[in-house]
N, C-alpha and C. Protein backbone atom coordinates (compact mmCIF):
# COMPACT_ATOMS: atom_id res chain seq x y z
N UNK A 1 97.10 -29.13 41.69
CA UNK A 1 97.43 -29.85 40.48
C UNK A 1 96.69 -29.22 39.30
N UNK A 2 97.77 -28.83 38.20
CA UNK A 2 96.98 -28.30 36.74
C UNK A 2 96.16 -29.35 35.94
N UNK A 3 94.70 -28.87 36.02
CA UNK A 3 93.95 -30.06 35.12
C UNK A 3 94.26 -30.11 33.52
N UNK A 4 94.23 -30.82 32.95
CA UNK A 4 94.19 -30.97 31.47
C UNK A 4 93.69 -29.88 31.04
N UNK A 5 92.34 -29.61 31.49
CA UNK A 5 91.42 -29.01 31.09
C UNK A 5 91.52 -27.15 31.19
N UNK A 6 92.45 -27.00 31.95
CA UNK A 6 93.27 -25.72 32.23
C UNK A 6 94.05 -25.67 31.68
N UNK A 7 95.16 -26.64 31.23
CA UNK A 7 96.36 -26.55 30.32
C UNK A 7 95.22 -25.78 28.72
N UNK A 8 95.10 -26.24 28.55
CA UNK A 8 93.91 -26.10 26.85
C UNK A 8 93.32 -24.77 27.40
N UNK A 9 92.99 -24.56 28.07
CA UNK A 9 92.07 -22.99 28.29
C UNK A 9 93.00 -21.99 28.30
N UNK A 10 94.32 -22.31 29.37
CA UNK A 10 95.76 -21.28 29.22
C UNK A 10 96.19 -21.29 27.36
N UNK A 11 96.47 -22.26 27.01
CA UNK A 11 96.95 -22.21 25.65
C UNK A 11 96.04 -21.74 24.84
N UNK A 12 94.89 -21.50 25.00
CA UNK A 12 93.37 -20.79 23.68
C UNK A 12 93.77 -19.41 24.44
N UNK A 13 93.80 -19.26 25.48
CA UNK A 13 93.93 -17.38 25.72
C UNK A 13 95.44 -16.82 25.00
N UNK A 14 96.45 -18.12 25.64
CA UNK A 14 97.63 -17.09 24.56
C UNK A 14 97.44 -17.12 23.32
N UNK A 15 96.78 -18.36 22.57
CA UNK A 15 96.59 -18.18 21.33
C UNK A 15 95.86 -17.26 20.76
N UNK A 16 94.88 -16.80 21.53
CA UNK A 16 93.85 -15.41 21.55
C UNK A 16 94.69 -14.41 21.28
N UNK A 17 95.82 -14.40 22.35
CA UNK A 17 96.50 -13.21 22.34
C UNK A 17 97.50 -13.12 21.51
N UNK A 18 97.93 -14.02 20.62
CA UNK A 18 98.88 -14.39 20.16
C UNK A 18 98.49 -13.81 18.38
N UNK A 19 96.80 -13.63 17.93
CA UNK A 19 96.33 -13.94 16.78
C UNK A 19 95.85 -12.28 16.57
N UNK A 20 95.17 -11.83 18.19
CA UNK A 20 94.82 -10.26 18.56
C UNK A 20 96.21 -9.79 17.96
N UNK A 21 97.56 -9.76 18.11
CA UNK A 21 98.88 -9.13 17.73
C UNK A 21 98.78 -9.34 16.53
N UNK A 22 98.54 -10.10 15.65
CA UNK A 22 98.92 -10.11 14.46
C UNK A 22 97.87 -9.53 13.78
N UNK A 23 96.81 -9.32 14.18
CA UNK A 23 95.26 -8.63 13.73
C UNK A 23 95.90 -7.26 14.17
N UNK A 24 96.58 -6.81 14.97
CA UNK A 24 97.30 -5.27 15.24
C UNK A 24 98.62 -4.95 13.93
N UNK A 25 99.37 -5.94 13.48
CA UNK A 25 100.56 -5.58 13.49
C UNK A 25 99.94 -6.01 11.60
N UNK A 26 98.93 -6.36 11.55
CA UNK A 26 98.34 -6.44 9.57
C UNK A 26 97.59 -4.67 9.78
N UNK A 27 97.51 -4.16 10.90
CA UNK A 27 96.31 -3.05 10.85
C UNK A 27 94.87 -3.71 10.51
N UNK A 28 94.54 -4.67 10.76
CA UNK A 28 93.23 -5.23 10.74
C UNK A 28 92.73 -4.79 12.28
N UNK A 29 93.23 -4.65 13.67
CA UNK A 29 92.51 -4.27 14.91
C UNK A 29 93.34 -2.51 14.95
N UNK A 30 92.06 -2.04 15.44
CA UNK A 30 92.62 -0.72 16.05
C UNK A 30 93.31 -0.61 17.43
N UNK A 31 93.88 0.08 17.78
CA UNK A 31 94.17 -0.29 19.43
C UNK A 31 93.68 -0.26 20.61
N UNK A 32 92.35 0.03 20.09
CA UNK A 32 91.38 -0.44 21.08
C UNK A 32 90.66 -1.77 21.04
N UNK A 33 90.81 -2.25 19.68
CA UNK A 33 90.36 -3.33 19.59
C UNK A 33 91.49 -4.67 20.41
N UNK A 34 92.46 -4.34 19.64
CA UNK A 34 93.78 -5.32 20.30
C UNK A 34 93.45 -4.93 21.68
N UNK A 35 93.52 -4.03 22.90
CA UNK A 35 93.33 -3.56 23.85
C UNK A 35 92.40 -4.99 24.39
N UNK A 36 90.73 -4.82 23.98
CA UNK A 36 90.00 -5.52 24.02
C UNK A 36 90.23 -6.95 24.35
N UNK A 37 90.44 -7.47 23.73
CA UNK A 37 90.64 -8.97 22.84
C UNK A 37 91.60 -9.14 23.61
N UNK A 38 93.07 -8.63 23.81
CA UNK A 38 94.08 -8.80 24.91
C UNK A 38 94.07 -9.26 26.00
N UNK A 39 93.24 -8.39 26.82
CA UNK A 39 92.70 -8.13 28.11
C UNK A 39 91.74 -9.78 28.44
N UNK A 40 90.58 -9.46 27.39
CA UNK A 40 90.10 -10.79 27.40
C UNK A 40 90.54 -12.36 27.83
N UNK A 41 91.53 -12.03 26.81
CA UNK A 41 92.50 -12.94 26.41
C UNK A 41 93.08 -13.38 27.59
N UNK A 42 94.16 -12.52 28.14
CA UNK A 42 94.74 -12.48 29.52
C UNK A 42 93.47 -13.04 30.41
N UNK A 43 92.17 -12.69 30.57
CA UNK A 43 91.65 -13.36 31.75
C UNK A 43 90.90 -14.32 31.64
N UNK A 44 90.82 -15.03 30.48
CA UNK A 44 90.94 -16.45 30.02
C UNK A 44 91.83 -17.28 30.61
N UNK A 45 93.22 -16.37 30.08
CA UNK A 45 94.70 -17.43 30.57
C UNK A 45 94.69 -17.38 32.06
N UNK A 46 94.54 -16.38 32.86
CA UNK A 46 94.63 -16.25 34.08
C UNK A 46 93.58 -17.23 34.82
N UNK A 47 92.45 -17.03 34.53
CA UNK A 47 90.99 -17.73 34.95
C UNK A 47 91.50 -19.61 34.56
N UNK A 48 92.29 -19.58 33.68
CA UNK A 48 92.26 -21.16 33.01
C UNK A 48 93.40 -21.64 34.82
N UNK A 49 94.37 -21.09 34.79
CA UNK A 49 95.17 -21.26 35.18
C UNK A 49 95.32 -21.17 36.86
N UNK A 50 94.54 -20.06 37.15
CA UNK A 50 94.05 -19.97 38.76
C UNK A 50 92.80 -19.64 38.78
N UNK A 51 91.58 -20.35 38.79
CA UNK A 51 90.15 -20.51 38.94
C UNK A 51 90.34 -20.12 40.04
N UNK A 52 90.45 -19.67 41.26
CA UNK A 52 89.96 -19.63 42.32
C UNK A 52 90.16 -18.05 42.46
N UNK A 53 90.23 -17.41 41.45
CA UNK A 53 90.34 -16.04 41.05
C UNK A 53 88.66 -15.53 40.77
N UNK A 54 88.11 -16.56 40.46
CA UNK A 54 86.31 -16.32 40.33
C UNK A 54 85.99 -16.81 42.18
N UNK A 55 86.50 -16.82 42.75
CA UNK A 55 85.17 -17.30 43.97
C UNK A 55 85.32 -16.36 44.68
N UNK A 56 85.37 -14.63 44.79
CA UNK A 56 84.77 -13.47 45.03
C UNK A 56 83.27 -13.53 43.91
N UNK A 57 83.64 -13.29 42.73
CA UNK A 57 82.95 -13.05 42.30
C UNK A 57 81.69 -13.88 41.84
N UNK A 58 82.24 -15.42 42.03
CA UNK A 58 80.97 -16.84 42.27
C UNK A 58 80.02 -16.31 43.89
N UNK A 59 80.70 -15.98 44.33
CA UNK A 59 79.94 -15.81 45.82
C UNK A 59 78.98 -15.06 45.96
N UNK A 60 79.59 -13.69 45.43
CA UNK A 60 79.11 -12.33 45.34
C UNK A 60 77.57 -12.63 44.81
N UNK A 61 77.54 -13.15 43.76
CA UNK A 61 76.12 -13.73 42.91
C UNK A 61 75.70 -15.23 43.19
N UNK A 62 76.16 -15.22 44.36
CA UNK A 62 75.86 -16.45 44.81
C UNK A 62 75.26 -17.54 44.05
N UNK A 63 76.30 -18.11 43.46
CA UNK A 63 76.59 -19.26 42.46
C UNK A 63 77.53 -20.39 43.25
N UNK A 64 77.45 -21.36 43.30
CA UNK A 64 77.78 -22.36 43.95
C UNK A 64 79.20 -22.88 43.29
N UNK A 65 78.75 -23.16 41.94
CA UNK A 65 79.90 -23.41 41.18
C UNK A 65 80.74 -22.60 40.35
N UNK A 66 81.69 -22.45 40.28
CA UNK A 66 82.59 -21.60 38.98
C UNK A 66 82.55 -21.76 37.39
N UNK A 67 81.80 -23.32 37.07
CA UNK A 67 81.78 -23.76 35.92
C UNK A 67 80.39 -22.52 35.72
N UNK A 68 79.36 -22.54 36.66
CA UNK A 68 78.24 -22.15 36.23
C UNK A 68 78.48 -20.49 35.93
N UNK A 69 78.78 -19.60 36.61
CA UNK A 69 79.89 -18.61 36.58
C UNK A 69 80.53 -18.44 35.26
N UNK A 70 81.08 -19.47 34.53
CA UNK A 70 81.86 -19.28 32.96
C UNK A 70 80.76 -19.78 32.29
N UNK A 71 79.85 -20.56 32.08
CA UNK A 71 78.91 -20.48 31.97
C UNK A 71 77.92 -19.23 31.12
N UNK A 72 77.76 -18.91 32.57
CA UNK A 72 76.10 -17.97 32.33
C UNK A 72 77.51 -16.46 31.89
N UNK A 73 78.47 -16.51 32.20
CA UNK A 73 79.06 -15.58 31.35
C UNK A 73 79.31 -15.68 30.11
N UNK A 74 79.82 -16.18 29.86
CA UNK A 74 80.40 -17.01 27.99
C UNK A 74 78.44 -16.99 27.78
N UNK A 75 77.32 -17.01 27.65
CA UNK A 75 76.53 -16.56 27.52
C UNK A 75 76.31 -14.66 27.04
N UNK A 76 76.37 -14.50 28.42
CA UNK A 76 76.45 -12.75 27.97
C UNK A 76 77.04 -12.42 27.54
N UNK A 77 78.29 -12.60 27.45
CA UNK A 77 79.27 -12.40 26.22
C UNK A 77 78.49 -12.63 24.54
N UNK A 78 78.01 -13.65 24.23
CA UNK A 78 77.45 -14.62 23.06
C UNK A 78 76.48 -13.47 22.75
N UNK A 79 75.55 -12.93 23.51
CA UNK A 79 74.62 -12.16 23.28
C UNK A 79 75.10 -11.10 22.97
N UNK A 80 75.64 -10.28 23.77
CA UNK A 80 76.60 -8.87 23.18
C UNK A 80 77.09 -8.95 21.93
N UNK A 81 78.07 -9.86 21.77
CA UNK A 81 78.46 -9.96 20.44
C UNK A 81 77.48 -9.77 19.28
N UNK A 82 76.92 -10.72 19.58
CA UNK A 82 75.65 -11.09 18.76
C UNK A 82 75.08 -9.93 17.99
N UNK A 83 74.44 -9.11 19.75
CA UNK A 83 73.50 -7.60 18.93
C UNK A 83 74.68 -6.79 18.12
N UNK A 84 75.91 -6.93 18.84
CA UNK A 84 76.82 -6.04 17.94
C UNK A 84 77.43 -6.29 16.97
N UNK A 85 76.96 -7.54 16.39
CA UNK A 85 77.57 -7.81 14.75
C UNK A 85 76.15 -7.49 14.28
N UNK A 86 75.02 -7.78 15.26
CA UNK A 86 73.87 -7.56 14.18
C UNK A 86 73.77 -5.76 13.91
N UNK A 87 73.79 -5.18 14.53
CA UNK A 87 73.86 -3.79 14.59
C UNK A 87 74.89 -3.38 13.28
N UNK A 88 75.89 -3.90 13.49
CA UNK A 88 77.25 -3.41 12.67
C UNK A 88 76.73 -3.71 10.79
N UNK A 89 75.98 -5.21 11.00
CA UNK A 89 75.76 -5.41 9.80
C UNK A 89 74.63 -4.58 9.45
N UNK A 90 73.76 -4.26 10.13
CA UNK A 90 72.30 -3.80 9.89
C UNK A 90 72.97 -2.03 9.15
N UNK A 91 73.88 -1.68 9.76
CA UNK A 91 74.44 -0.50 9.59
C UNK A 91 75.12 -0.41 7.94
N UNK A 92 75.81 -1.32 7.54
CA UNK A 92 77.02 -1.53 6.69
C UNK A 92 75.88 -1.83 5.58
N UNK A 93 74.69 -3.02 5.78
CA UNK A 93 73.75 -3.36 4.49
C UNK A 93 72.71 -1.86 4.42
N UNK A 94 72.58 -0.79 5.25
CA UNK A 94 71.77 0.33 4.67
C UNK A 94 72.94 1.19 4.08
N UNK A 95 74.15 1.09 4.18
CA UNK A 95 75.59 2.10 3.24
C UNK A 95 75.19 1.68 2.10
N UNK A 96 75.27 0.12 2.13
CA UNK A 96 75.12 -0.52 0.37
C UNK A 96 74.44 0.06 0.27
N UNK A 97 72.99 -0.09 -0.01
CA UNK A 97 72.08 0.18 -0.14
C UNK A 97 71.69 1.78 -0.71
N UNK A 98 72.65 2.45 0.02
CA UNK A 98 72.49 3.33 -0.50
C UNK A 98 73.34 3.86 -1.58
N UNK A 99 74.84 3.51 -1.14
CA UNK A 99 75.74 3.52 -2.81
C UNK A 99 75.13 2.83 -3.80
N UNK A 100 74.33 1.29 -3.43
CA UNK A 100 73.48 1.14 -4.57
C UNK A 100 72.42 1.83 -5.72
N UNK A 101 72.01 2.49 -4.62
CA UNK A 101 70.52 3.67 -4.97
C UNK A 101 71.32 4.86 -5.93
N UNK A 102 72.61 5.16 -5.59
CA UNK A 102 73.11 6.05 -6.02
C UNK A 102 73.75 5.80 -7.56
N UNK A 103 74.37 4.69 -7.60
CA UNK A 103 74.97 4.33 -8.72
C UNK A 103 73.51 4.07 -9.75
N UNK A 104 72.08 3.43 -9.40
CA UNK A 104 71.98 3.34 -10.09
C UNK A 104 70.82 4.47 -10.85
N UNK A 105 70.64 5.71 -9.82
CA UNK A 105 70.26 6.96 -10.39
C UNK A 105 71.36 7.40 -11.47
N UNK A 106 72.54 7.18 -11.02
CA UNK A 106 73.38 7.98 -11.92
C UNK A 106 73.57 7.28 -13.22
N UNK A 107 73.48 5.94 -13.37
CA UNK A 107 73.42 5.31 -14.43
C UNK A 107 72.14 5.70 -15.16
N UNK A 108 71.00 5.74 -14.88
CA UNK A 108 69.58 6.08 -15.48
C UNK A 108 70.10 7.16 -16.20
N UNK A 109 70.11 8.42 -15.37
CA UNK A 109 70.74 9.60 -15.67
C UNK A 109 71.57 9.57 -16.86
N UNK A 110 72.35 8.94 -16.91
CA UNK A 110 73.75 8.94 -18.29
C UNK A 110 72.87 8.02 -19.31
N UNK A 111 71.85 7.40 -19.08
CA UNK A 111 71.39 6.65 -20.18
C UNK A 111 70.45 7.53 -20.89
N UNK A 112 69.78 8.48 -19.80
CA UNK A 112 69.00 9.90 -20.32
C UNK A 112 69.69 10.65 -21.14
N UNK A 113 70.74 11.15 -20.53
CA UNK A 113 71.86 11.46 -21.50
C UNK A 113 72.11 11.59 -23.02
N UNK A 114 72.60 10.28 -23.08
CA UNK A 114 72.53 9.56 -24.13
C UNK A 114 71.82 9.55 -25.06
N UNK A 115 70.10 9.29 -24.70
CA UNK A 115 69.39 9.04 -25.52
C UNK A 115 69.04 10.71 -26.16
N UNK A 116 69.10 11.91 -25.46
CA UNK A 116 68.93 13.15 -25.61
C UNK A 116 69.98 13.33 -26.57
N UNK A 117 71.55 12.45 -26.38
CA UNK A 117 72.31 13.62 -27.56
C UNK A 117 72.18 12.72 -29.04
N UNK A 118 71.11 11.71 -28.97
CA UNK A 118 71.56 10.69 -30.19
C UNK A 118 69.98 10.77 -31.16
């Protein structure tokens, strides 16, 4: 019997997958990104829909339950993400930073300029 609670987990993965396509088809995901997020997506819907697709891998790490399993995963997931938006941003605020530095040498510069031809 499909729980409630699986109906809603199948419908968030197609909607996953449903939002990944349109993040492809604006050119906002690359196709590795859609790739990504897809895949994901799919084993969300699959996992929502036949849980008993985790009890190799509940066993294997000998975990008792499957909730604990989505769990301590949806965790490592949270963390990955995490370092990799922090990384991405840490990356993107030293670019500013430096087109900043740049614009405002070159502005000094033209104000030197200036004051030399006047």
């Amino acid at each position: 019997m499909v729980l409630v609670i699986q109906v809603f987990g199948a419908l968030f993965g197609l909607f996953l997958i449903y939002l990944s396509f349109l993040n492809l088809k604006r050119k906002e995901f690359t196709i590795n990104e859609w790739l990504v997020w897809t895949l994901l997506s799919a084993a969300i819907t699959l996992t929502s829909l036949i849980p008993e697709l985790l009890n190799p891998f509940a066993r294997t790490l000998n975990i008792s339950r499957k909730m604990d399993l989505v769990i301590i995963l949806g965790f490592i997931f949270l963390i990955a993400t995490t370092f990799y938006m922090y990384k991405t941003t840490e990356k993107t605020q030293k670019k500013v930073e430096e087109v900043v530095r740049k614009i405002a040498i070159q502005e000094a510069e033209n104000r030197l300029q200036e004051k030399k031809r006047s």
